[in-house]
C-alpha atoms as a PDB file:
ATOM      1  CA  UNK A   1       7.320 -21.125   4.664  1.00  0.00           C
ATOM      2  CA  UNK A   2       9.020 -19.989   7.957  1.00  0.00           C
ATOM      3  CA  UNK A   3       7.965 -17.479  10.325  1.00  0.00           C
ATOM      4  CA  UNK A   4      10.617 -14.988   9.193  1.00  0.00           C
ATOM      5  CA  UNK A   5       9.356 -15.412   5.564  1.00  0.00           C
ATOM      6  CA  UNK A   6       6.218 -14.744   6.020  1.00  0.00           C
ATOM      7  CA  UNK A   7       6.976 -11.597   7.677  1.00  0.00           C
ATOM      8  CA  UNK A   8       9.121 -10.367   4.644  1.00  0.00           C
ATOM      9  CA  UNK A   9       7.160 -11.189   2.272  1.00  0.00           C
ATOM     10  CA  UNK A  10       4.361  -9.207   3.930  1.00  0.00           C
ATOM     11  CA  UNK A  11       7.103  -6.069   4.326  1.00  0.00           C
ATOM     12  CA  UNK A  12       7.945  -6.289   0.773  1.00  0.00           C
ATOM     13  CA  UNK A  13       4.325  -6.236  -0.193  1.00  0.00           C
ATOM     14  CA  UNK A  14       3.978  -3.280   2.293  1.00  0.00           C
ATOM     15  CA  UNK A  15       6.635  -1.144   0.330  1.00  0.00           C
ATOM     16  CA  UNK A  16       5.307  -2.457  -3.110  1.00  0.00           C
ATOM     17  CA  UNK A  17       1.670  -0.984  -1.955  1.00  0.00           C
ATOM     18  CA  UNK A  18       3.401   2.329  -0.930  1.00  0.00           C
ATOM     19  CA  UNK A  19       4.821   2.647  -4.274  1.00  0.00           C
ATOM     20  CA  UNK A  20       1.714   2.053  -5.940  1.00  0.00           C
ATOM     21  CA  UNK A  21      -0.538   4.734  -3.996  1.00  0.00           C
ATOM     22  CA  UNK A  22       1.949   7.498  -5.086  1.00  0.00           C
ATOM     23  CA  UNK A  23       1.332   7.114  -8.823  1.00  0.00           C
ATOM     24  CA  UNK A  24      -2.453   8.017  -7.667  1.00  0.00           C
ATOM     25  CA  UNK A  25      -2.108  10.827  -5.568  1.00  0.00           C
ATOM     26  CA  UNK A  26      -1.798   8.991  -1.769  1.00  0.00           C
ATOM     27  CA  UNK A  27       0.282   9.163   0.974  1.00  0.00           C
ATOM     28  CA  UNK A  28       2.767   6.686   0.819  1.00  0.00           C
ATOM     29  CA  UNK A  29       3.474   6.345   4.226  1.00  0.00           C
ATOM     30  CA  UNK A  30      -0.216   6.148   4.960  1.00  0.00           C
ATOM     31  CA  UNK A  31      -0.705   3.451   2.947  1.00  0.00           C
ATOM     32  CA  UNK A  32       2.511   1.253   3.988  1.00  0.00           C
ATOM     33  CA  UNK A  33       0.364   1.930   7.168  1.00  0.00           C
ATOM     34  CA  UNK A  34      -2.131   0.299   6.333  1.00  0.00           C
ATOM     35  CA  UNK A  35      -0.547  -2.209   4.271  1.00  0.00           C
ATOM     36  CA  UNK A  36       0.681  -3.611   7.228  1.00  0.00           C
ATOM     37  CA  UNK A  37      -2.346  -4.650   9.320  1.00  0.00           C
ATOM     38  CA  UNK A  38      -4.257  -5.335   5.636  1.00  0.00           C
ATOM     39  CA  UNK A  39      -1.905  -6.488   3.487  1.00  0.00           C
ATOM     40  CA  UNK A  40      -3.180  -7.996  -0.176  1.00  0.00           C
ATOM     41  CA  UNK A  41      -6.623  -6.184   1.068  1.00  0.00           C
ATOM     42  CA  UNK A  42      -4.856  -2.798   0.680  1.00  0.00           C
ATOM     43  CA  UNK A  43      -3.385  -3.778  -2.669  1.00  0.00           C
ATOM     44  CA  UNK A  44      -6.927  -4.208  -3.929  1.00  0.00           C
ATOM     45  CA  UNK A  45      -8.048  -1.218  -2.393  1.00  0.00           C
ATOM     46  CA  UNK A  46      -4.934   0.655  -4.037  1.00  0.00           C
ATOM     47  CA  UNK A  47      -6.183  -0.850  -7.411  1.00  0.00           C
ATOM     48  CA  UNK A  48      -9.943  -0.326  -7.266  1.00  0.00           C
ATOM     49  CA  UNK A  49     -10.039   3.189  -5.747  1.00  0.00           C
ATOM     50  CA  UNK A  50      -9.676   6.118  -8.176  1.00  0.00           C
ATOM     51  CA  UNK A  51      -6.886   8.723  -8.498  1.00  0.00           C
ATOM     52  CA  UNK A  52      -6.396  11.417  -5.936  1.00  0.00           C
ATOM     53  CA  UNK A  53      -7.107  14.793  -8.067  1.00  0.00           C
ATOM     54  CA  UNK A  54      -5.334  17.547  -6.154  1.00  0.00           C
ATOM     55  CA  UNK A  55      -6.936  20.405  -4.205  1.00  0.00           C
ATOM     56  CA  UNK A  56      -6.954  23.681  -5.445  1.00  0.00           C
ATOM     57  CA  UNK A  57      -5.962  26.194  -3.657  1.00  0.00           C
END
């Protein structure tokens, strides 16, 4: 795998985590964030933590 692959494929993983913290009440930019520098680590994290209940105000 080149150098420019690996670097998509951890983008697209980045965008695929965003999309999955929505669903559960989380920043998606936060977590694209953090996809980033973790990568598959977030995607776990995404998985194992629980859902986000909103505040009420």
């Amino acid at each position: 795998m080149t150098e420019a692959g690996y670097f998509v494929g951890w983008g697209t993983l980045a965008v695929i985590n965003a999309g999955l913290a929505q669903p559960k009440g989380r920043s998606r930019l936060a977590w694209w964030l953090v996809s980033l520098l973790l990568g598959p680590l977030a995607t776990m994290l995404i998985v194992v933590l629980p859902e986000v209940s909103p505040s009420k105000q």
